[in-house]
C-alpha atoms as a PDB file:
ATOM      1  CA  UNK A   1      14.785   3.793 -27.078  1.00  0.00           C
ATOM      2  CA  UNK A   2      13.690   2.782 -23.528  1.00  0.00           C
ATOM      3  CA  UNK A   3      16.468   3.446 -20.655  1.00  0.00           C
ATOM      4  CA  UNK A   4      17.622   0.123 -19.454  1.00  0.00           C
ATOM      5  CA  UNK A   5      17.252  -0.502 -16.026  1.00  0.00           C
ATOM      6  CA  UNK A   6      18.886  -3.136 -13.306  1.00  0.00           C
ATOM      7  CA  UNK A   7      15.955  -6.008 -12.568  1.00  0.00           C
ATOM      8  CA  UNK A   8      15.360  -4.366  -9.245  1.00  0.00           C
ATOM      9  CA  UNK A   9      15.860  -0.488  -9.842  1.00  0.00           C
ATOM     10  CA  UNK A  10      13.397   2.623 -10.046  1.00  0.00           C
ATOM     11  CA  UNK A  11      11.198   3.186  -7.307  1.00  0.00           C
ATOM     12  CA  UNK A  12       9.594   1.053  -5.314  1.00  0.00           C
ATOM     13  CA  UNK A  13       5.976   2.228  -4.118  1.00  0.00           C
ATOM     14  CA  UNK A  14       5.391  -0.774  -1.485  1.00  0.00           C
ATOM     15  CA  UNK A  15       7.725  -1.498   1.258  1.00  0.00           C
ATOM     16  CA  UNK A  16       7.624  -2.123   5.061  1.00  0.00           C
ATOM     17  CA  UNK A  17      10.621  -1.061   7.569  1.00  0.00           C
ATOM     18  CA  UNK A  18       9.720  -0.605  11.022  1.00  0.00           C
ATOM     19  CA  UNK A  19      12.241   2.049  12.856  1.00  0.00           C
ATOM     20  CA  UNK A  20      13.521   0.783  16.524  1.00  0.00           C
ATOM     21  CA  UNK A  21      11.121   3.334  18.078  1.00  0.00           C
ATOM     22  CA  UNK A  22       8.017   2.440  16.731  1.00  0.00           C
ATOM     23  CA  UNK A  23       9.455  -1.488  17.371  1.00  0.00           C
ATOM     24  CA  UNK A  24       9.585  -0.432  20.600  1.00  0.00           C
ATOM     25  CA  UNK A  25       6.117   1.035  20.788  1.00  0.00           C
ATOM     26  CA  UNK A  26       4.638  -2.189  19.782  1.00  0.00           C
ATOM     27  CA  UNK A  27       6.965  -4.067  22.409  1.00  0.00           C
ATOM     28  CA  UNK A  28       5.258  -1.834  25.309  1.00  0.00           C
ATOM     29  CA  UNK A  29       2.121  -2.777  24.742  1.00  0.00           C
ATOM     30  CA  UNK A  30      -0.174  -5.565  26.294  1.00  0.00           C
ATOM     31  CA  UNK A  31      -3.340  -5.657  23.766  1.00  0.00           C
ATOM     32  CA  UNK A  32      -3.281  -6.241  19.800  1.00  0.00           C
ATOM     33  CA  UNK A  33      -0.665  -5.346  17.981  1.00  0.00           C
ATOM     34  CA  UNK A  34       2.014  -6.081  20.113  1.00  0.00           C
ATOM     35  CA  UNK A  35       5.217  -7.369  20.008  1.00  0.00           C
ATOM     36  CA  UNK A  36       7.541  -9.924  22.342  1.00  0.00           C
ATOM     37  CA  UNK A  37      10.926  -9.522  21.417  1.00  0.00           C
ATOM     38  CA  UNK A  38      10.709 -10.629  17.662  1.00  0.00           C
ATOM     39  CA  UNK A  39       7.513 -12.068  17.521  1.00  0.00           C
ATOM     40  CA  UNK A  40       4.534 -10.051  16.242  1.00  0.00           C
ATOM     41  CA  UNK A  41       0.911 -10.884  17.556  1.00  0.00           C
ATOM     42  CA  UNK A  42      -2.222  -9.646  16.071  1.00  0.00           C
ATOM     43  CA  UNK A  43      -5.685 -10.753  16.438  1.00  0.00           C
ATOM     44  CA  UNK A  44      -6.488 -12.600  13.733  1.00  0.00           C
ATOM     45  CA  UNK A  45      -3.070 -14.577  12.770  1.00  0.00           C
ATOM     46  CA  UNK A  46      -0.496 -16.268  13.915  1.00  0.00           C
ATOM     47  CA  UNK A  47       2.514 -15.609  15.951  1.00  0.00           C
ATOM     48  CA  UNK A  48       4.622 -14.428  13.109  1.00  0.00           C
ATOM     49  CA  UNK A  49       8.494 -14.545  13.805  1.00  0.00           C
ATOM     50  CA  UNK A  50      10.345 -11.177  12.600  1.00  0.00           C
ATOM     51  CA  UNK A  51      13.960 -11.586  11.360  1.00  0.00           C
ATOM     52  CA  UNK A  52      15.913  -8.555  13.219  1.00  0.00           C
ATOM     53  CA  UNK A  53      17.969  -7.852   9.662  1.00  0.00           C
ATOM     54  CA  UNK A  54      14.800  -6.847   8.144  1.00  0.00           C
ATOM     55  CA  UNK A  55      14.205  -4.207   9.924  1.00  0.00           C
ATOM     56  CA  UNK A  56      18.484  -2.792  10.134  1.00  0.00           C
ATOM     57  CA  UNK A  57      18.097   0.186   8.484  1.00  0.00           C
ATOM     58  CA  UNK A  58      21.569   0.253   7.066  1.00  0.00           C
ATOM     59  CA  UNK A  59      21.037  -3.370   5.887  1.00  0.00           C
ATOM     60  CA  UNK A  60      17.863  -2.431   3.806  1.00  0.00           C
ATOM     61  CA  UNK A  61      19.495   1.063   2.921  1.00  0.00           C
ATOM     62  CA  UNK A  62      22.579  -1.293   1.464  1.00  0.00           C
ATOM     63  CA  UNK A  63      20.199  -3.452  -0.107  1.00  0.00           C
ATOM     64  CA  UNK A  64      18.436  -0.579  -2.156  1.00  0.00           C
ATOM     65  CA  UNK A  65      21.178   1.228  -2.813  1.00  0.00           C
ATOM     66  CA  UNK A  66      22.813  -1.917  -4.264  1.00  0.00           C
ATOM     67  CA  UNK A  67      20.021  -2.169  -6.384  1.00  0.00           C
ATOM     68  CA  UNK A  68      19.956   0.928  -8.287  1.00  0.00           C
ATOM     69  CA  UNK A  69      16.999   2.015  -6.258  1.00  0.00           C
ATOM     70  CA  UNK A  70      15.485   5.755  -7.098  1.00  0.00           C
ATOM     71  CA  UNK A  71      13.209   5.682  -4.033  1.00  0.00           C
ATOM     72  CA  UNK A  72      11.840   2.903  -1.386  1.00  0.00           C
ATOM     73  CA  UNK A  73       8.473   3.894  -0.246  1.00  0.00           C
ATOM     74  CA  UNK A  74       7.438   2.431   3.455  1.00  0.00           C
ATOM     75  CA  UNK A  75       4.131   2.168   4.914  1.00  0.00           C
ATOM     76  CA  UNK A  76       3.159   1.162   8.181  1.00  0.00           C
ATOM     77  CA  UNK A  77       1.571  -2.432   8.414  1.00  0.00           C
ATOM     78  CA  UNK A  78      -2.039  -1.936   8.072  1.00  0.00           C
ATOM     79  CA  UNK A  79      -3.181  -5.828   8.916  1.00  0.00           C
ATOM     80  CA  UNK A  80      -1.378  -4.818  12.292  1.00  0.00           C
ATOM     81  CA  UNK A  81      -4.984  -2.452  12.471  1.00  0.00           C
ATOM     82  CA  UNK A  82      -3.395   0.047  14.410  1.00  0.00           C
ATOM     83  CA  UNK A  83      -5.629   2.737  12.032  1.00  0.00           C
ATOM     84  CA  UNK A  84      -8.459   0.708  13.337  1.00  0.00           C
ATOM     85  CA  UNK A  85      -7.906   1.332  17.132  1.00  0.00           C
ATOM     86  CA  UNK A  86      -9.310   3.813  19.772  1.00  0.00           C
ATOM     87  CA  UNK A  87      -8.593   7.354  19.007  1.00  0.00           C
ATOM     88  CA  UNK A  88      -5.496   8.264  21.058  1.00  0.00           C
ATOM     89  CA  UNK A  89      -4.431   4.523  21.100  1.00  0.00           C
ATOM     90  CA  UNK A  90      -4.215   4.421  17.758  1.00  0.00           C
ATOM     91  CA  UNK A  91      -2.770   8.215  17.317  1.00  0.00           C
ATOM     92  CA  UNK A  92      -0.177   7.432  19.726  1.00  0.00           C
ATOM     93  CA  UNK A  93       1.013   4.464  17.508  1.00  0.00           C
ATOM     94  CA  UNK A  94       0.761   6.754  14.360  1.00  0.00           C
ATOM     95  CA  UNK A  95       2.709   9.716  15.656  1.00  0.00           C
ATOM     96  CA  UNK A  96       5.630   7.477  16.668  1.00  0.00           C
ATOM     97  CA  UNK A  97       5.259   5.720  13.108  1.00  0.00           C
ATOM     98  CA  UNK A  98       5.376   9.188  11.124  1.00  0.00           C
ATOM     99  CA  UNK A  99       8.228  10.501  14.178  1.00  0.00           C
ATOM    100  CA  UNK A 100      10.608   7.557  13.046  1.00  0.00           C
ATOM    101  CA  UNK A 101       9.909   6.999   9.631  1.00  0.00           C
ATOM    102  CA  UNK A 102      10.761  10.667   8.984  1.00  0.00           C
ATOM    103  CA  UNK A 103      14.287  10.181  10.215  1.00  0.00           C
ATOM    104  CA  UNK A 104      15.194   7.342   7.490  1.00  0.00           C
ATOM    105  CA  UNK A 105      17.611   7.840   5.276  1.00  0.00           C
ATOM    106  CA  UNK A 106      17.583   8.445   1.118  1.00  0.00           C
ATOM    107  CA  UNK A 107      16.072   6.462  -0.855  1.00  0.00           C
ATOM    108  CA  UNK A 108      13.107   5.595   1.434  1.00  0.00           C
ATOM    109  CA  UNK A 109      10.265   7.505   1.263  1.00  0.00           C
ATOM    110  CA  UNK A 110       7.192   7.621   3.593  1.00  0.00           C
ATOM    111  CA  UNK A 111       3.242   6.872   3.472  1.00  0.00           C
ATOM    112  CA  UNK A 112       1.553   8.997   5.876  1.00  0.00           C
ATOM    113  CA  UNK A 113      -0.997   7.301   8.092  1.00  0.00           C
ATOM    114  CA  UNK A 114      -4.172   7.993   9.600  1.00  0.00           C
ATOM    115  CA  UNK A 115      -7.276   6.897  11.876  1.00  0.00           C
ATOM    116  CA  UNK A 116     -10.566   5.655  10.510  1.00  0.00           C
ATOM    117  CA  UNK A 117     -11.880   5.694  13.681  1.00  0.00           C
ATOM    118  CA  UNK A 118     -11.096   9.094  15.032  1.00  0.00           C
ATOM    119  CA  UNK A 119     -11.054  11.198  11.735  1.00  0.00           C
ATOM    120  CA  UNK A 120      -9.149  14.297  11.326  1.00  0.00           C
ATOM    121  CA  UNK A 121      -8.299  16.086   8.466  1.00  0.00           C
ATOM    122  CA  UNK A 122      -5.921  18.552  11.056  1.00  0.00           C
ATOM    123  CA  UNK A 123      -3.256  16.144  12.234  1.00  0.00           C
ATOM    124  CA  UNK A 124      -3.070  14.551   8.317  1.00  0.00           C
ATOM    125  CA  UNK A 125      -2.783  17.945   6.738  1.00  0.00           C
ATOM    126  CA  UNK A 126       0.383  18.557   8.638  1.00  0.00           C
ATOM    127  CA  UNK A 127       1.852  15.369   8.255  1.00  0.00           C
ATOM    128  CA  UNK A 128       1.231  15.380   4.413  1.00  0.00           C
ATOM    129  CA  UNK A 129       3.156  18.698   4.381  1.00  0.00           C
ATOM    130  CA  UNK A 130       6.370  16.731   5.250  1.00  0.00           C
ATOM    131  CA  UNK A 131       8.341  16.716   1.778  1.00  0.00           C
ATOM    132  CA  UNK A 132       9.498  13.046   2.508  1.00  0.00           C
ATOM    133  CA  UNK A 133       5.789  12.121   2.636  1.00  0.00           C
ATOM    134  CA  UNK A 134       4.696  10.788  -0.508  1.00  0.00           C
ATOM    135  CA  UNK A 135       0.992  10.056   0.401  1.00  0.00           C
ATOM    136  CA  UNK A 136      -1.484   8.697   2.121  1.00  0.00           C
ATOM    137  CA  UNK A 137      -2.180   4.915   3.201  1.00  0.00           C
ATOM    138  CA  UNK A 138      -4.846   3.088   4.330  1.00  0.00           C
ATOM    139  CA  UNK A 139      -6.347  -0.309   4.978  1.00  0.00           C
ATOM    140  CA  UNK A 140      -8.958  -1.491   2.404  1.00  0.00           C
ATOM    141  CA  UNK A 141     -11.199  -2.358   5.742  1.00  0.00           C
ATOM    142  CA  UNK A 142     -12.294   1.370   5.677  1.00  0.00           C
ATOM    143  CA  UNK A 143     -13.286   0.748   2.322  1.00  0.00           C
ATOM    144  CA  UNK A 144     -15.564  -1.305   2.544  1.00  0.00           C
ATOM    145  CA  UNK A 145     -18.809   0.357   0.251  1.00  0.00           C
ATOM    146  CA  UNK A 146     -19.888   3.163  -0.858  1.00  0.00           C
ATOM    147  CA  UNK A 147     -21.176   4.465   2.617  1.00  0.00           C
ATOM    148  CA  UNK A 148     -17.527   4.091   3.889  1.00  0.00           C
ATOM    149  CA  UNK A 149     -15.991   6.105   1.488  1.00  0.00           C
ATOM    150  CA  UNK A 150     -18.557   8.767   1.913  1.00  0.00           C
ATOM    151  CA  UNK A 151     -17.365   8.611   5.720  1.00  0.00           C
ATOM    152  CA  UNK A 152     -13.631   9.090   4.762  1.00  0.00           C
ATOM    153  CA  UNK A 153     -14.453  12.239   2.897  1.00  0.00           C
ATOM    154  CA  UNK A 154     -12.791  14.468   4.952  1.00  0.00           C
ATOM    155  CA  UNK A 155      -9.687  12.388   4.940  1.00  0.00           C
ATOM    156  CA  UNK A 156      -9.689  11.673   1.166  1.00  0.00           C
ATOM    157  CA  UNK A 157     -10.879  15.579   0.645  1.00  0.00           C
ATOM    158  CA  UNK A 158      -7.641  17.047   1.948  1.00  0.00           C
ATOM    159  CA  UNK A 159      -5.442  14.237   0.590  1.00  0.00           C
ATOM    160  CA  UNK A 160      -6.657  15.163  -2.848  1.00  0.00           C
ATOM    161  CA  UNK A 161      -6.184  19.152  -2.035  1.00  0.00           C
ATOM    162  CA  UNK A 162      -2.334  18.441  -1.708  1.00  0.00           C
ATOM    163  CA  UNK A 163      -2.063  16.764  -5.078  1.00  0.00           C
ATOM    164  CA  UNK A 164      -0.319  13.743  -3.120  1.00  0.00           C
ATOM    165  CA  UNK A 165      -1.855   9.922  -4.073  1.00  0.00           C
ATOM    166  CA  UNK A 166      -3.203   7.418  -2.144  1.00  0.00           C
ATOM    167  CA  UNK A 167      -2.496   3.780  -1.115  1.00  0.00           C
ATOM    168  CA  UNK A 168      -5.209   0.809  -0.547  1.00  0.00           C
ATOM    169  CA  UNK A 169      -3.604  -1.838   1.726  1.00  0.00           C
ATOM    170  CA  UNK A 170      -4.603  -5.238   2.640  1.00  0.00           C
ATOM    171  CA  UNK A 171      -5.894  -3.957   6.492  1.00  0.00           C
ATOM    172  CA  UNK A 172      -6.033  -6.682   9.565  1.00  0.00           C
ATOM    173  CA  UNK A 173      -7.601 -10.182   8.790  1.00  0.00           C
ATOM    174  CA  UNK A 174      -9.638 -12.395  10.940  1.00  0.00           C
ATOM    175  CA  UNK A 175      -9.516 -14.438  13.352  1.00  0.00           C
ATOM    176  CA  UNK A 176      -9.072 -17.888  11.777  1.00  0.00           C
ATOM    177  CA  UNK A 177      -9.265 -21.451  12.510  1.00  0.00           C
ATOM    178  CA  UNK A 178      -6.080 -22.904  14.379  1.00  0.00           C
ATOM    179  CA  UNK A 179      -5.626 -25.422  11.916  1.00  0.00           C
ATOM    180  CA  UNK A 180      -5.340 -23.067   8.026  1.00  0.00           C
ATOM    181  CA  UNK A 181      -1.992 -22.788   6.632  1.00  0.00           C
ATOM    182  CA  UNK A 182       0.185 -19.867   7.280  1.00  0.00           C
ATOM    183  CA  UNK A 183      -0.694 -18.339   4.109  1.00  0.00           C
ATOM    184  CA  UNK A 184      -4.540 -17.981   4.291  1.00  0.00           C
ATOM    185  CA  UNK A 185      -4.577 -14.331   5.858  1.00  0.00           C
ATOM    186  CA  UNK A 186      -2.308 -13.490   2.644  1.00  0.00           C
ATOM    187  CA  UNK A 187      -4.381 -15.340  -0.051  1.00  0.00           C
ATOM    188  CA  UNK A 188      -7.792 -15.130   1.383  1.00  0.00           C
ATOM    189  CA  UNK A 189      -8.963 -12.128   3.474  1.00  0.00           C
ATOM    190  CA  UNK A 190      -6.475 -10.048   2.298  1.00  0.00           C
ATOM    191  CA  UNK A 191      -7.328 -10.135  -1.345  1.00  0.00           C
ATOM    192  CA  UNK A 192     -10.859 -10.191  -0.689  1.00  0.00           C
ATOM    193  CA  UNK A 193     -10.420  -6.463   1.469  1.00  0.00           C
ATOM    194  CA  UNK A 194      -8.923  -5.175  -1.784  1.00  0.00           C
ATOM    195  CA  UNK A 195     -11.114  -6.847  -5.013  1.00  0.00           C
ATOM    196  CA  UNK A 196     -14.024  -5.194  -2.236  1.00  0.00           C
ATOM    197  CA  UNK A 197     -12.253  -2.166  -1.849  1.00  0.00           C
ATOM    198  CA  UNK A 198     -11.675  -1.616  -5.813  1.00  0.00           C
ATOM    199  CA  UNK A 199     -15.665  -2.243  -6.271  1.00  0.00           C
ATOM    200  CA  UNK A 200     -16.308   0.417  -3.708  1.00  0.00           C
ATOM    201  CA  UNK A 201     -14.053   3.136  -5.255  1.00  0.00           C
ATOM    202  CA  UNK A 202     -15.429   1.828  -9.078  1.00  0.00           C
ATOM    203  CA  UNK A 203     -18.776   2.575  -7.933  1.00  0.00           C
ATOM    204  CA  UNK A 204     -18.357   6.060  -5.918  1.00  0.00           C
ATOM    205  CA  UNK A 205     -14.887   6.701  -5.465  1.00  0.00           C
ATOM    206  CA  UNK A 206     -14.245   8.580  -8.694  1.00  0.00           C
ATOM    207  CA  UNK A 207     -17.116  10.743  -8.317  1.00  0.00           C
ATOM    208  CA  UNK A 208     -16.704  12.160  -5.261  1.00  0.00           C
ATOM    209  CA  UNK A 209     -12.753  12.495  -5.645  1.00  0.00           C
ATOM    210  CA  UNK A 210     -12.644  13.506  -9.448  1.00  0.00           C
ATOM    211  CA  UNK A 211      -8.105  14.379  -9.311  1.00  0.00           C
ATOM    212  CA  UNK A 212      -7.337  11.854  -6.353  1.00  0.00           C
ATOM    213  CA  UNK A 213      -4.704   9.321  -7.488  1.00  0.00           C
ATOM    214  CA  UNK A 214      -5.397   5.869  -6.139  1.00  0.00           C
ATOM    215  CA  UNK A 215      -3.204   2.765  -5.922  1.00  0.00           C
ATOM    216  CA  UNK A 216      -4.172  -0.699  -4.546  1.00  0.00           C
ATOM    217  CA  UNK A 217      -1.441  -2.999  -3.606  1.00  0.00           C
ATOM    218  CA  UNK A 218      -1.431  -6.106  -4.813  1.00  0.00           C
ATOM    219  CA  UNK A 219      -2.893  -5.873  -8.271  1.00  0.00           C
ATOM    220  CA  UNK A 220      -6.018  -4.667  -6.553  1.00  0.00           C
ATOM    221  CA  UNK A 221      -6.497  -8.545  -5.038  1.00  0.00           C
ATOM    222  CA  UNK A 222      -6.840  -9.223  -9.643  1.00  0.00           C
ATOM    223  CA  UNK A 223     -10.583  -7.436  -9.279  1.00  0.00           C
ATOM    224  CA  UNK A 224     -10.460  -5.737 -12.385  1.00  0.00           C
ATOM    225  CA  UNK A 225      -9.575  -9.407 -14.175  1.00  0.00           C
ATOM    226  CA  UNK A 226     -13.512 -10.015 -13.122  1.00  0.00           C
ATOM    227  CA  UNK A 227     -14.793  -7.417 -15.512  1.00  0.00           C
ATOM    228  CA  UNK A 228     -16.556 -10.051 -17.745  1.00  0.00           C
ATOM    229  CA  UNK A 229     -18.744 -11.352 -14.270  1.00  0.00           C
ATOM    230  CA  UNK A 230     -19.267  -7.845 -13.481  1.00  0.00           C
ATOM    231  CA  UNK A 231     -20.903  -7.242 -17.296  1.00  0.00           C
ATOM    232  CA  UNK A 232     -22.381 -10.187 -16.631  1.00  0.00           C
ATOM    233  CA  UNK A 233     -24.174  -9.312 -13.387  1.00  0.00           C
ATOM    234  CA  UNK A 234     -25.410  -5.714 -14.937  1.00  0.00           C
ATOM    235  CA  UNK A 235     -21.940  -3.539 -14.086  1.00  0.00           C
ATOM    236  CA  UNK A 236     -19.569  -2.433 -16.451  1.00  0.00           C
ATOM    237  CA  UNK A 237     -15.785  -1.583 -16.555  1.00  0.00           C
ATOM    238  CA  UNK A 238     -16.147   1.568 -18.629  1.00  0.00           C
ATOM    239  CA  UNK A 239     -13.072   3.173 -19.797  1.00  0.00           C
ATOM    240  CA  UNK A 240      -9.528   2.804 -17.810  1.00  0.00           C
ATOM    241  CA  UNK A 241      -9.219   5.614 -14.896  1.00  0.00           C
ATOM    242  CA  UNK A 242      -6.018   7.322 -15.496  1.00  0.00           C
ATOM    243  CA  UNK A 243      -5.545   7.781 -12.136  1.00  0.00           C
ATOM    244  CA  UNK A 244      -5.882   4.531 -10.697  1.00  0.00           C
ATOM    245  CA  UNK A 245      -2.567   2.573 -10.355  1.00  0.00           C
ATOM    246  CA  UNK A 246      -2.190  -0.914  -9.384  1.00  0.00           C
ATOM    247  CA  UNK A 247       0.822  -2.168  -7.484  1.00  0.00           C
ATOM    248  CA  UNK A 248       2.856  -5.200  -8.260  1.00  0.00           C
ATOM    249  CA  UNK A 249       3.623  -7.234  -4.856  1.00  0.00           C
ATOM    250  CA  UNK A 250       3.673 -11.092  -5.133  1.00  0.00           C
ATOM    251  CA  UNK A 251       2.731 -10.781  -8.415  1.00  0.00           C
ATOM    252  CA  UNK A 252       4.763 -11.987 -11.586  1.00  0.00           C
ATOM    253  CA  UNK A 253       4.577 -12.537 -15.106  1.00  0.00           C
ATOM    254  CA  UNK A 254       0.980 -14.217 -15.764  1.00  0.00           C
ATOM    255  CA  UNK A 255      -1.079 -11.568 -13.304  1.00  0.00           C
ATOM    256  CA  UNK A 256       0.845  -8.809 -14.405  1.00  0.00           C
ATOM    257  CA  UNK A 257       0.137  -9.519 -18.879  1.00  0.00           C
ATOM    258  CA  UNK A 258      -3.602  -9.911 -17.513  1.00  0.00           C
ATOM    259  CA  UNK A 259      -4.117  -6.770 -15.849  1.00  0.00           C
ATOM    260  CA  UNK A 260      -2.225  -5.190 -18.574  1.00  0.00           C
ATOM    261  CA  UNK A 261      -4.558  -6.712 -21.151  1.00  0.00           C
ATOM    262  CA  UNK A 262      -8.047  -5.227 -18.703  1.00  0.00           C
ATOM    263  CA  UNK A 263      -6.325  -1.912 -17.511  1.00  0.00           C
ATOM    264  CA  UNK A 264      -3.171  -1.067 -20.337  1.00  0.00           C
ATOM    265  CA  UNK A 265       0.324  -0.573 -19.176  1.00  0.00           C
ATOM    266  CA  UNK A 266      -0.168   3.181 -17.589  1.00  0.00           C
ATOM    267  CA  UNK A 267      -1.660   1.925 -14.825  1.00  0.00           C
ATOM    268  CA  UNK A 268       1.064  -1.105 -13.335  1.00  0.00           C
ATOM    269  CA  UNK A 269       3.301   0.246 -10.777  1.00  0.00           C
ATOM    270  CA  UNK A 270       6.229  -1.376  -9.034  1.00  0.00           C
ATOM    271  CA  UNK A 271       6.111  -2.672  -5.249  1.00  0.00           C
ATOM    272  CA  UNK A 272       7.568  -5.391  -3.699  1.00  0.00           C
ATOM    273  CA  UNK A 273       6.123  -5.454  -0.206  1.00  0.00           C
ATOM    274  CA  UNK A 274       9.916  -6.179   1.296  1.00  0.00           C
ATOM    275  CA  UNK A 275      10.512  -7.519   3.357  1.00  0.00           C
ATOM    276  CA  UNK A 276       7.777 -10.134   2.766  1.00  0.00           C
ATOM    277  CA  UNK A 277       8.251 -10.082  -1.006  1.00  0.00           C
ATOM    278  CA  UNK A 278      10.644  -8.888  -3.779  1.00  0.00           C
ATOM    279  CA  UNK A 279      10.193  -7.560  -7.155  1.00  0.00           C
ATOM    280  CA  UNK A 280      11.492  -8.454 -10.259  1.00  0.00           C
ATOM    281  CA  UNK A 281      11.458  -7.847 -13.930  1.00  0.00           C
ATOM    282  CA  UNK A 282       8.466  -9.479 -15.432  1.00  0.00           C
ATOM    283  CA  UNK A 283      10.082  -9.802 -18.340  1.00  0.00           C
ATOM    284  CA  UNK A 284       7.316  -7.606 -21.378  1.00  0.00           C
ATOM    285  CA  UNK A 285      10.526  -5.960 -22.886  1.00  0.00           C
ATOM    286  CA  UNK A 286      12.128  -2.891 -21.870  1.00  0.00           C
ATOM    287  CA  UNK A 287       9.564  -0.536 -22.441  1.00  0.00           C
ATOM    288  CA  UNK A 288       7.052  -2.344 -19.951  1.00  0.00           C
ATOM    289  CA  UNK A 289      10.025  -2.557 -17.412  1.00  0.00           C
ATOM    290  CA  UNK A 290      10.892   1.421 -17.697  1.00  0.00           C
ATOM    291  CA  UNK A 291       7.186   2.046 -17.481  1.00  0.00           C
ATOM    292  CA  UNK A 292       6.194  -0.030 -14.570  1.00  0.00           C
ATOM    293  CA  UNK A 293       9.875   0.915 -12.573  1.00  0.00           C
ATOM    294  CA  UNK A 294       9.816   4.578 -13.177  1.00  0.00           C
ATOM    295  CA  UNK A 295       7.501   6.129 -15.260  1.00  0.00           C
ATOM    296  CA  UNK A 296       4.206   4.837 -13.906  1.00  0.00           C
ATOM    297  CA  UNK A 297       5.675   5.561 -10.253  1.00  0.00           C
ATOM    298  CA  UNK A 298       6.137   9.155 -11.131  1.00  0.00           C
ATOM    299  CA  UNK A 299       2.383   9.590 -12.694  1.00  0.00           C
ATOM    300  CA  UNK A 300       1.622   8.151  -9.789  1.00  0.00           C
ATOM    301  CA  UNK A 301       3.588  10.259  -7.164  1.00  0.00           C
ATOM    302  CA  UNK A 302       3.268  13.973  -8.981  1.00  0.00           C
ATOM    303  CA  UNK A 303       0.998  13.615 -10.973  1.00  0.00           C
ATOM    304  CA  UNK A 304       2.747  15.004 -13.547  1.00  0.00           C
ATOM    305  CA  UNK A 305       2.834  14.302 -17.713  1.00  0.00           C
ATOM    306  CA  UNK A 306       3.954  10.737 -18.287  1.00  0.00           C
END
């Protein structure tokens, strides 16, 4: 029988918690991303108001710890684009981000993070050697086609050497129209970056990184659900990748059964994007919940034998 497990337990691959120092960073700048006081500007969205507790490390170690949490893995932001900017802008921003994410305490856990514009393989292979780095993230913006994948090669290349997975992330959105709800960057642009991500790594990805494990947040933005149009259009599915993973955030109960019924249960991992999002049980029995809270996570982190 399955091991039961609290609603919220296990690991959680998908989490954001900004330490004061890279806060700070942001807060001394003048260009995109930058914060004033507790209000986050990027390019293409809104003023978006921060709540201070969300970003207490104690409160969010409390919170994890009260529930039954095995690991919380953070990630820097990637719709704030700082893996988009100049070279030693945006290294400057990612140095501070690995600096102070380093320092938090058990259970978090931290994605490494890198430059698409300034690629270097050096800087990432040290960072990757940190034991509390779990991986590598980046924005689904760099992965765009095939021909941008092919550029990351070098990036991907040494991620894969370390046996350490990697994370697809919604990266930043664009500008839109004053008048859009608050929710478009979430619902449109940001799922579109990772169902066009997922067709890029489907088409080449594999190939050229045959033992790299892959996860996309967000259910991969549902791409794989459009495996019927892609038949359709002269593509095909072809069997599951046992190395891709697909992420849970803002997801529930009807998204999750229909990935599950494209892609099987191996591939559904837990995330719950706090603090933006939670997680919760989806509620396919225990032996779903064990495997999406802990067993998938592990596949997914080491590698090793489910």
């Amino acid at each position: 029988m399955s091991e039961a497990l609290p609603p919220h337990g296990g690991i959680d691959c998908h989490q954001h918690l900004w330490p004061s120092r890279f806060l700070d960073a942001l807060r001394r700048r003048d260009t995109y991303p930058y914060l004033r006081e507790w209000t986050l500007h990027l390019a293409g969205e809104d003023p978006y108001p921060i709540d201070p507790d969300d970003h207490d490390v104690s409160a969010r170690r409390a919170i994890e710890l009260a529930e039954g949490r095995e690991l919380a893995l953070v990630s820097l932001s990637s719709p704030l684009g700082i893996e988009h900017l100049p070279a030693g802008e945006g290294a400057e921003l990612i140095d501070v981000w690995h600096e102070s994410a380093l320092e938090l305490p058990d259970p978090f856990r931290v994605w490494a993070a890198a430059s698409v514009t300034d690629i270097r393989p050096g800087p990432l292979a040290k960072i990757l050697a940190e034991q509390r780095v779990v991986g590598l993230q980046l924005p689904a913006t760099a992965f765009t086609d095939p021909a941008a994948i092919a550029r990351l090669r070098p990036l991907l290349a040494e991620l894969e050497a370390t046996g350490k997975p990697l994370l697809v992330h919604p990266g930043p959105a664009p500008a839109c129209p004053p008048d859009l709800p608050s929710w478009w960057p979430a619902l449109v642009p940001y799922v579109a970056q990772l169902h066009q991500a997922w067709l890029a790594w489907h088409v080449c990805g594999r190939e050229q990184h045959p033992a790299l494990r892959i996860a996309f947040v967000a259910l991969a933005g549902l791409a794989p659900l459009h495996h019927e149009r892609l038949a359709a259009r002269g593509g095909a599915l072809g069997a599951v990748d046992p190395y891709v993973y697909y992420e849970t955030s803002s997801y529930g109960i009807r998204a999750i059964d229909a990935m599950v019924r494209v892609v099987g249960v191996d591939g559904i991992v837990n995330g719950s994007d706090r603090p933006y999002a939670r997680s919760g049980d989806p509620g396919l029995g225990d032996a779903f919940r064990h495997a999406m809270f802990r067993t998938n996570p592990r596949h997914l982190l080491t590698g090793e034998p489910r």
